[in-house]
Protein backbone atom coordinates (compact mmCIF):
# COMPACT_ATOMS: atom_id res chain seq x y z
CA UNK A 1 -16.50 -22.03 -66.84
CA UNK A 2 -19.44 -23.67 -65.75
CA UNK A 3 -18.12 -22.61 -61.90
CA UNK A 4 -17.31 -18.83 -62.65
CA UNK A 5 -21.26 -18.98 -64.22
CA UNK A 6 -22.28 -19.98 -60.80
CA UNK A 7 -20.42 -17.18 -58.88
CA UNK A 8 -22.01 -15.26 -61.27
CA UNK A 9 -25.49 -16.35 -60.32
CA UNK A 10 -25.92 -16.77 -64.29
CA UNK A 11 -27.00 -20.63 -63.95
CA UNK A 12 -29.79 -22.68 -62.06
CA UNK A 13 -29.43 -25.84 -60.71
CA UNK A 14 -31.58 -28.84 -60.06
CA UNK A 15 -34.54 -30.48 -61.90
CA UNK A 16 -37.09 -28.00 -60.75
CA UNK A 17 -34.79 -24.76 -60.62
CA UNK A 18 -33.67 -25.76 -64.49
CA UNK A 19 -37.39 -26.94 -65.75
CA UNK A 20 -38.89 -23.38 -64.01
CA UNK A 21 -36.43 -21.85 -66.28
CA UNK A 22 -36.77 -23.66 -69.29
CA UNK A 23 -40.81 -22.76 -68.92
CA UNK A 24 -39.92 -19.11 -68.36
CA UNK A 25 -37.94 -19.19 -71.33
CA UNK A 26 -35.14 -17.48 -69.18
CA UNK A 27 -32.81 -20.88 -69.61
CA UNK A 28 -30.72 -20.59 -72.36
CA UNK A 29 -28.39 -23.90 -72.56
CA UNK A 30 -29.88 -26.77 -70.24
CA UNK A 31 -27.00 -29.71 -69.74
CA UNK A 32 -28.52 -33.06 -68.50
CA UNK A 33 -26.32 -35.56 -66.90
CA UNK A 34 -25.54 -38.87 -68.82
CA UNK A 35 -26.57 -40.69 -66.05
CA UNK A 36 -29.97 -39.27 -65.29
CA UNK A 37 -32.69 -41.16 -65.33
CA UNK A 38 -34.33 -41.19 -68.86
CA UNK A 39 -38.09 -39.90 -67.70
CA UNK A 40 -35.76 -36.65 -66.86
CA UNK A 41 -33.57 -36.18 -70.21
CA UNK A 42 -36.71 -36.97 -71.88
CA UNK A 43 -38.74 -34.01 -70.19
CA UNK A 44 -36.55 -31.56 -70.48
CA UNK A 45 -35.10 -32.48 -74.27
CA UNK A 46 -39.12 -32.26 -74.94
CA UNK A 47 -39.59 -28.67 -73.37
CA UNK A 48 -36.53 -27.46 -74.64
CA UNK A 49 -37.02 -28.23 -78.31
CA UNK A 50 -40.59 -27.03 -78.38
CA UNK A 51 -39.35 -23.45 -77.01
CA UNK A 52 -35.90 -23.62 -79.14
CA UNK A 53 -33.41 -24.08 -76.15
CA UNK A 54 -30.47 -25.81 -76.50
CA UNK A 55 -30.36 -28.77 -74.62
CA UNK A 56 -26.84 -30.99 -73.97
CA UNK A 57 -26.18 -34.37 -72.33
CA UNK A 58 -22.82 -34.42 -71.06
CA UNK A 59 -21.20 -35.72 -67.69
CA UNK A 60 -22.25 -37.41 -64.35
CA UNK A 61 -24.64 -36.26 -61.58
CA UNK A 62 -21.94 -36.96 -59.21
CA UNK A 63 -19.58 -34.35 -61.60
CA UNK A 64 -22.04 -31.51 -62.19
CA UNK A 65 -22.53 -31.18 -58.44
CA UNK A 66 -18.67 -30.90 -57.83
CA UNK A 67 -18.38 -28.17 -60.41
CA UNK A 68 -21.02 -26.09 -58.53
CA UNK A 69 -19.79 -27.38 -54.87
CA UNK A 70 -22.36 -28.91 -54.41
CA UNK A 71 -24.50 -33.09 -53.86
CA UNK A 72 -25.46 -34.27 -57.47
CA UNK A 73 -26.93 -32.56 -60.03
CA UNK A 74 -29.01 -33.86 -62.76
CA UNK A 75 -29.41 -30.65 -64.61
CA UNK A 76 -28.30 -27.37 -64.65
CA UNK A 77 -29.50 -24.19 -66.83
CA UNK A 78 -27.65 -21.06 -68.16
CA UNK A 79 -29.63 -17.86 -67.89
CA UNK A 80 -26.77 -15.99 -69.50
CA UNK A 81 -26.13 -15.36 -73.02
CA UNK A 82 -22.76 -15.12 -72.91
CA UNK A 83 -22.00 -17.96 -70.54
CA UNK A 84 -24.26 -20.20 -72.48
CA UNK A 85 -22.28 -19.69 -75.87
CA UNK A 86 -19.21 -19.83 -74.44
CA UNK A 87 -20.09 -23.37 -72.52
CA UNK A 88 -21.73 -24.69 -75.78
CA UNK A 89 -18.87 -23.44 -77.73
CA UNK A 90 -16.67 -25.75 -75.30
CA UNK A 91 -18.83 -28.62 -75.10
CA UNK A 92 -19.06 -29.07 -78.47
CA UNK A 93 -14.95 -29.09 -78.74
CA UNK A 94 -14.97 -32.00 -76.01
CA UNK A 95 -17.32 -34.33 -78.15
């Protein structure tokens, strides 16, 4: 899902990309890897609870870049409403 949001050009990837979002308030779901560094799931679980985002940790760097096809990723954000649901709706069934 998180590929076909891609195609769509409905996601953002990358620690700046994702926090330019998340300040723009045009980021809808941000998902941090598990294996980022703590400074970074820190900032952006801070930004996104102050502007009501939903913010997930789920996955490896290494795993979130293979999904988009591209080198690690340490946090991606969903500018789509429908997109974002539907990935939250999923992540929440994996946990």
């Amino acid at each position: 899902m998180i590929g076909l949001c891609q195609k769509a050009r409905m996601l953002v990837a990358g620690e700046f990309a994702a926090k330019q979002a998340v300040l723009e308030k045009t980021a809808l779901l941000v998902i941090v890897a598990a294996d980022a560094s703590n400074n970074t799931k820190k900032l952006f679980k801070d930004k996104c609870s102050y502007r009501k985002i939903s913010c997930v940790e789920w996955s490896t760097k290494e795993k979130l870049g293979k999904i988009l096809g591209k080198e690690e990723r340490a946090v991606i954000a969903i500018i789509n409403e429908g997109f974002a649901n539907k990935i939250s709706e999923m992540l929440s069934c994996m946990e």
